[in-house]
PDB file of N, CA and C in Angstrom:
ATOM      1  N   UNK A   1       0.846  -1.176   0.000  1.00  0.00           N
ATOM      2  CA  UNK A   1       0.000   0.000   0.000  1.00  0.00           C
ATOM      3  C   UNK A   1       0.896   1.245   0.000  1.00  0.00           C
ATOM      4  N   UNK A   2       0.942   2.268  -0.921  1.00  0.00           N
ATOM      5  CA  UNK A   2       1.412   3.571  -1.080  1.00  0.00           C
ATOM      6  C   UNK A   2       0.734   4.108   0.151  1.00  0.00           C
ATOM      7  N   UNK A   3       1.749   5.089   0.763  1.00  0.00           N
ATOM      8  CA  UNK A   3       1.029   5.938   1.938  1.00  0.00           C
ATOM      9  C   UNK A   3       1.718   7.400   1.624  1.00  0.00           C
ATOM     10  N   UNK A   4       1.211   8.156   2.108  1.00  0.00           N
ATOM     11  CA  UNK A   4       1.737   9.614   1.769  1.00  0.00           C
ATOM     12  C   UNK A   4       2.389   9.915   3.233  1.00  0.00           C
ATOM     13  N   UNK A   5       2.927  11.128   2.774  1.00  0.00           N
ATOM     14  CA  UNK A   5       4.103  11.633   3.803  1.00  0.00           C
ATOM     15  C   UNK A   5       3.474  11.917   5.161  1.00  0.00           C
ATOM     16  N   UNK A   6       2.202  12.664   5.184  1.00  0.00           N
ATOM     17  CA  UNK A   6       2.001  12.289   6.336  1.00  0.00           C
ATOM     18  C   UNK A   6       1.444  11.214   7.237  1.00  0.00           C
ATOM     19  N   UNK A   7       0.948  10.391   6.598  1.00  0.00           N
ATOM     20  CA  UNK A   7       0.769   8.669   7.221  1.00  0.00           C
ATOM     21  C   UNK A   7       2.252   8.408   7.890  1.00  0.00           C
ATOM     22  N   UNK A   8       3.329   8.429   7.394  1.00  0.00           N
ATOM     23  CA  UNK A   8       4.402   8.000   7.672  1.00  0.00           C
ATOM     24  C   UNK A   8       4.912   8.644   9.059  1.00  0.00           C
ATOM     25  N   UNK A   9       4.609  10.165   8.881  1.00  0.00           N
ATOM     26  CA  UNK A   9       4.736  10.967  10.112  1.00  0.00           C
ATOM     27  C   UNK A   9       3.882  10.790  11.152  1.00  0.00           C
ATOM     28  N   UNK A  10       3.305  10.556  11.012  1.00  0.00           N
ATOM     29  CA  UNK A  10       1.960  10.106  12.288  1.00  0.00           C
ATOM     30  C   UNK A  10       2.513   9.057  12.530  1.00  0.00           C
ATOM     31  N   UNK A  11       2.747   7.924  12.045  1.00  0.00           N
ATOM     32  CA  UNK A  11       3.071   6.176  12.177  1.00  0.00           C
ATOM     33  C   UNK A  11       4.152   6.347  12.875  1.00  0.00           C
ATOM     34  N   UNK A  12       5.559   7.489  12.915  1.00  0.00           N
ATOM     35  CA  UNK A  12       6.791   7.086  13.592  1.00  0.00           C
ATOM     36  C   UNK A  12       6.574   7.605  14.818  1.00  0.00           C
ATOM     37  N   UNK A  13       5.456   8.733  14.617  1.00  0.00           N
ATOM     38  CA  UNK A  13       5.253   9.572  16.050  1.00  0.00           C
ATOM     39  C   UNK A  13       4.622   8.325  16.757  1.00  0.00           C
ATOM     40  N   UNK A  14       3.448   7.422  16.708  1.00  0.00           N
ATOM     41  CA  UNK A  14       3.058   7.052  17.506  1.00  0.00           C
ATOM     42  C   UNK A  14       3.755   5.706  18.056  1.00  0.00           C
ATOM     43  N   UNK A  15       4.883   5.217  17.306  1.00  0.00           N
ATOM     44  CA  UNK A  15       5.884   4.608  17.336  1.00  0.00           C
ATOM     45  C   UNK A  15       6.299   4.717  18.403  1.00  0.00           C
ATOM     46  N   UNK A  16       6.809   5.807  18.150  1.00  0.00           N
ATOM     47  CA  UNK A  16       8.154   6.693  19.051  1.00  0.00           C
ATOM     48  C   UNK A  16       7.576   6.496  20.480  1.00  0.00           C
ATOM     49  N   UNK A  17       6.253   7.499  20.424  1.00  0.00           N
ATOM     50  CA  UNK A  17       5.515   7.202  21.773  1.00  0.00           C
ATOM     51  C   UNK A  17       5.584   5.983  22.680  1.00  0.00           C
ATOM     52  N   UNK A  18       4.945   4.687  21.691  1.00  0.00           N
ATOM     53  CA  UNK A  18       4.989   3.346  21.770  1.00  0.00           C
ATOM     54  C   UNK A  18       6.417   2.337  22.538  1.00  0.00           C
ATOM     55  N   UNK A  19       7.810   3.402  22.114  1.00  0.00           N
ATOM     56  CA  UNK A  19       8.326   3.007  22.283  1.00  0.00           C
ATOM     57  C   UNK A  19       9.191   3.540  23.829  1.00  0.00           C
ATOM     58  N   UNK A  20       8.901   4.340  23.528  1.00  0.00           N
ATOM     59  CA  UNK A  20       9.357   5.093  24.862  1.00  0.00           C
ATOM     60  C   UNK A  20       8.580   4.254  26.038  1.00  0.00           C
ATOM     61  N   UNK A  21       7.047   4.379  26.167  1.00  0.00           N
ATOM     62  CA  UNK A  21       6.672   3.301  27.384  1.00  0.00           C
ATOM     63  C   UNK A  21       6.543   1.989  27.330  1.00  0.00           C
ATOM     64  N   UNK A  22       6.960   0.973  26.420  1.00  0.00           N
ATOM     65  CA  UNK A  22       7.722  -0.263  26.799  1.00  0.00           C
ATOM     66  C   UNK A  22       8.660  -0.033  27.230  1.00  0.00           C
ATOM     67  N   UNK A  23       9.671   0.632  26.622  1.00  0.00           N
ATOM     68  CA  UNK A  23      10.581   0.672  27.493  1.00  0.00           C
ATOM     69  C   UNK A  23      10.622   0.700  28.954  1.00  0.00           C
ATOM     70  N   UNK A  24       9.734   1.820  29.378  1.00  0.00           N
ATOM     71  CA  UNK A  24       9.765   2.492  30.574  1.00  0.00           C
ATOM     72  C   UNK A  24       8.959   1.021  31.180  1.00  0.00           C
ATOM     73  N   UNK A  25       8.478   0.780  30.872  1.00  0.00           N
ATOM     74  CA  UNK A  25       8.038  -0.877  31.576  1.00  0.00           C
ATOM     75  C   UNK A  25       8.728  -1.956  31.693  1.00  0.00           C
ATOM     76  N   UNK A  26       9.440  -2.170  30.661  1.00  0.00           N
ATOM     77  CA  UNK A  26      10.361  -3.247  30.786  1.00  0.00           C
ATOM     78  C   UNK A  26      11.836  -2.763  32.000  1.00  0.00           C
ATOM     79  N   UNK A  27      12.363  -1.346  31.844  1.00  0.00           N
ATOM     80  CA  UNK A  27      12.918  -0.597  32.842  1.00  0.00           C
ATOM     81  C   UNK A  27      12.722  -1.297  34.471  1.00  0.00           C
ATOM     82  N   UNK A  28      10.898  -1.017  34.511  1.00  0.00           N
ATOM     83  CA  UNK A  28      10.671  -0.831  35.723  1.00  0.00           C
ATOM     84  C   UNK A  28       9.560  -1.977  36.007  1.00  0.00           C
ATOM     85  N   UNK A  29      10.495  -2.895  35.567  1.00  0.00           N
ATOM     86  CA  UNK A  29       9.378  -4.524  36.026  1.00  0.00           C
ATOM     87  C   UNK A  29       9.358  -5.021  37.278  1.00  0.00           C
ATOM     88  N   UNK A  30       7.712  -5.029  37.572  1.00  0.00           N
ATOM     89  CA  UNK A  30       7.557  -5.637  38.989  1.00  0.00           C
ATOM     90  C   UNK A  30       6.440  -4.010  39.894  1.00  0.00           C
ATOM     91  N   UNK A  31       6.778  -3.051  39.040  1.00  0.00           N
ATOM     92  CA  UNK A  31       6.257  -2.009  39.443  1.00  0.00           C
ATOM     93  C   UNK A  31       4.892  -1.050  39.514  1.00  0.00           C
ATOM     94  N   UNK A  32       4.151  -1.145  40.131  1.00  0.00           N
ATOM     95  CA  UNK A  32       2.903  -0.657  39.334  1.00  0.00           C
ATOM     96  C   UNK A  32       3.302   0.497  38.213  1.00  0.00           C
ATOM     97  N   UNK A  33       4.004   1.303  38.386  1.00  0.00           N
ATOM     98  CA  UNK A  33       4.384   2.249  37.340  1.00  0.00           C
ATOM     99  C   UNK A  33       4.153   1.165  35.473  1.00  0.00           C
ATOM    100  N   UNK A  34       5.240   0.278  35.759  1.00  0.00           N
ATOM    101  CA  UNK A  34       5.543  -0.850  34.580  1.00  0.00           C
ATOM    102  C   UNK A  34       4.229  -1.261  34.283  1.00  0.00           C
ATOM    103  N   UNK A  35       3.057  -1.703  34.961  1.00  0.00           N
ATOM    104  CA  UNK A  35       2.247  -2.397  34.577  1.00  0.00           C
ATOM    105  C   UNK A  35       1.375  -1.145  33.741  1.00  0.00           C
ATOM    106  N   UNK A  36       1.282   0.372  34.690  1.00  0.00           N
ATOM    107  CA  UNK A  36       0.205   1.369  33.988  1.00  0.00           C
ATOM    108  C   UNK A  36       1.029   1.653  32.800  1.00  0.00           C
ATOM    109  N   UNK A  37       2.327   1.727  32.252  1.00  0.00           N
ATOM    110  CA  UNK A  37       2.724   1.971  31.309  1.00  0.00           C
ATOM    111  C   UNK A  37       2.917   0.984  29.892  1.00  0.00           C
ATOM    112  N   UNK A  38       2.401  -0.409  30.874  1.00  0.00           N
ATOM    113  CA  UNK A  38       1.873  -0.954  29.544  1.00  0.00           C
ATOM    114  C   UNK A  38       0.869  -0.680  29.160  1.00  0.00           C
ATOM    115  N   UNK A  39      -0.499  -0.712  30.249  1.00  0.00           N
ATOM    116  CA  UNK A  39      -1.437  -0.347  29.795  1.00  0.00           C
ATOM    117  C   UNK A  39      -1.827   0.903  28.827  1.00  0.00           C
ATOM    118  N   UNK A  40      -0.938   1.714  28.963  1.00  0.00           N
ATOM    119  CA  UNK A  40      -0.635   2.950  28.505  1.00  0.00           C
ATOM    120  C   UNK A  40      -0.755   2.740  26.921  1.00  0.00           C
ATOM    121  N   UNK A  41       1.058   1.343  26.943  1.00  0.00           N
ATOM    122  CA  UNK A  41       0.933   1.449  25.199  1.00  0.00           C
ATOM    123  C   UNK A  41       0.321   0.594  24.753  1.00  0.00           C
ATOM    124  N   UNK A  42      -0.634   0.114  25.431  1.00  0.00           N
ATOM    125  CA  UNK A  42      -1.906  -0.482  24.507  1.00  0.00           C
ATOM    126  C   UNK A  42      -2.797   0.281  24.068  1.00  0.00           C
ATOM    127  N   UNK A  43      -3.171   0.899  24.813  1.00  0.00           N
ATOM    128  CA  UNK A  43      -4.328   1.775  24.114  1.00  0.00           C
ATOM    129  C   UNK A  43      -3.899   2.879  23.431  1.00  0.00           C
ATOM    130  N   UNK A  44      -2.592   3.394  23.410  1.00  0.00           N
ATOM    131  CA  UNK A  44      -1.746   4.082  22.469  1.00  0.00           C
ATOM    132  C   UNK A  44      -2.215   3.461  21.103  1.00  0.00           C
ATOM    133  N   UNK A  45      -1.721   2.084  21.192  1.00  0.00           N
ATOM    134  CA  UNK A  45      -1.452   1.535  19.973  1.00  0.00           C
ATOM    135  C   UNK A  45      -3.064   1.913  19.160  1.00  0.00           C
ATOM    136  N   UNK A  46      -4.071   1.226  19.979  1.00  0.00           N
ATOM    137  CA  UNK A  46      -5.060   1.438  19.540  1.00  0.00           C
ATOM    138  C   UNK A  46      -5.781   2.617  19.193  1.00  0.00           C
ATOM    139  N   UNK A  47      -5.001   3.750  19.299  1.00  0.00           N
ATOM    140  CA  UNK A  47      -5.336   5.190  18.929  1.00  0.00           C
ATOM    141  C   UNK A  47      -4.524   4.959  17.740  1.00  0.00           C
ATOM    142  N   UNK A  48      -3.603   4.828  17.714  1.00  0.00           N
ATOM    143  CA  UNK A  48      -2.511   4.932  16.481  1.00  0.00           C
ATOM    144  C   UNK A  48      -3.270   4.460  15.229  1.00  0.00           C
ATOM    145  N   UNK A  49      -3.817   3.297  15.696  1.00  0.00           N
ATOM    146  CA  UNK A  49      -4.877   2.380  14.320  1.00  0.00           C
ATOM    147  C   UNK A  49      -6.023   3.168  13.586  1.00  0.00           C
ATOM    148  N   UNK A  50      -6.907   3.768  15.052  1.00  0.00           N
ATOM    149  CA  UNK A  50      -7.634   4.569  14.655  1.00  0.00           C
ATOM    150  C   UNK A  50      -7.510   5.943  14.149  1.00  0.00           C
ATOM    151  N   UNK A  51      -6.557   6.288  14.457  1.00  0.00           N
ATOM    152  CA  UNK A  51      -6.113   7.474  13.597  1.00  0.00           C
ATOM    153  C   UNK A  51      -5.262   7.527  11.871  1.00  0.00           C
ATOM    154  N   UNK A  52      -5.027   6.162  11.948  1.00  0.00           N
ATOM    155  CA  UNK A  52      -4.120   5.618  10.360  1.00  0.00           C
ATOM    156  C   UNK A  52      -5.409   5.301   9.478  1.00  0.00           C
ATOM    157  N   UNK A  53      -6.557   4.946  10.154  1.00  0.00           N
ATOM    158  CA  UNK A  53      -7.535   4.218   9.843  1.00  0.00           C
ATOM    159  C   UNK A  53      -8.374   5.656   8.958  1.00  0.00           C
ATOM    160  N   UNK A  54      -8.601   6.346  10.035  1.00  0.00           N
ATOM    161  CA  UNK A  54      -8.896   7.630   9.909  1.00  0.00           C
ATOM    162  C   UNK A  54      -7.982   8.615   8.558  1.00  0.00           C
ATOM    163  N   UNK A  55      -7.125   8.584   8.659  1.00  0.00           N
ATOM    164  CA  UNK A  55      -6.287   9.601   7.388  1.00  0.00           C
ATOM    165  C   UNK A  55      -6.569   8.336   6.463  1.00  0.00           C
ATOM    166  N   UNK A  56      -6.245   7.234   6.102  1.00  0.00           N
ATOM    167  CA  UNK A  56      -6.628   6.766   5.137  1.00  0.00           C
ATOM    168  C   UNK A  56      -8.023   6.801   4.354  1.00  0.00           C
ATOM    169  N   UNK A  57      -8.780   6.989   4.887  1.00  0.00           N
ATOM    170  CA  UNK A  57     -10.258   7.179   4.735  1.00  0.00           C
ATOM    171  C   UNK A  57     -10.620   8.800   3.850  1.00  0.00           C
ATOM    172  N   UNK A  58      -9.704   9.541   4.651  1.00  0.00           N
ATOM    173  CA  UNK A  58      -9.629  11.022   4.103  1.00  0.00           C
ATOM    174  C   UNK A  58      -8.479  11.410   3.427  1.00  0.00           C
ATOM    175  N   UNK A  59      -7.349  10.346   2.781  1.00  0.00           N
ATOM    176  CA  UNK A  59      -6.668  11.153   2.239  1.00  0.00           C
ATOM    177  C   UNK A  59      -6.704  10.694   0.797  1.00  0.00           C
ATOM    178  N   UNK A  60      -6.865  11.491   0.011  1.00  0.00           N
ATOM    179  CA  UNK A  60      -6.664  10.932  -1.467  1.00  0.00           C
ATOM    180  C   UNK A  60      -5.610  10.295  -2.268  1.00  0.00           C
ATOM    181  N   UNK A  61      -4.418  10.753  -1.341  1.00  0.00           N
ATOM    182  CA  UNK A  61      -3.563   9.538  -2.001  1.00  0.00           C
ATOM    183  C   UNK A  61      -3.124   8.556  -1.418  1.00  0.00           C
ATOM    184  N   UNK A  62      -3.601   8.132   0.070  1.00  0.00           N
ATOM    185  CA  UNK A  62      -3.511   6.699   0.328  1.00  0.00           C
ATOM    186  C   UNK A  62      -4.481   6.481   0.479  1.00  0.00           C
ATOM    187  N   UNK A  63      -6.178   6.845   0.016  1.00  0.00           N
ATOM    188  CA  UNK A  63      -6.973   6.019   0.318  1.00  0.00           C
ATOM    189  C   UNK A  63      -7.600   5.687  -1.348  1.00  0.00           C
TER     190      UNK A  63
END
């Protein structure tokens, strides 16, 4: 699938995000901190979908 430049920019941002609190969980295992910061990048992730989901729908050259 062709995606345009900003699909790509949104996708590393929420990445980035994504990646920063695994980390910070795997960091701090055993911790309630670790556990809310997974929970964190789950439902991150699931914004991320809905928002890729979303520009694809509205953009004319990746949808």
């Amino acid at each position: 699938m062709k995606t345009c430049h900003q699909f790509d920019t949104v996708r590393a941002e929420y990445q980035r995000e994504i990646g920063f609190m695994v980390a910070h969980s795997q960091r701090h295992a055993g911790r309630p901190a670790a556990k809310a910061s997974a929970k964190q990048a789950a439902s991150t992730k699931q914004r991320m979908a809905r928002a890729l989901t979303s520009h694809v729908s509205r953009c004319p050259e990746c949808g």
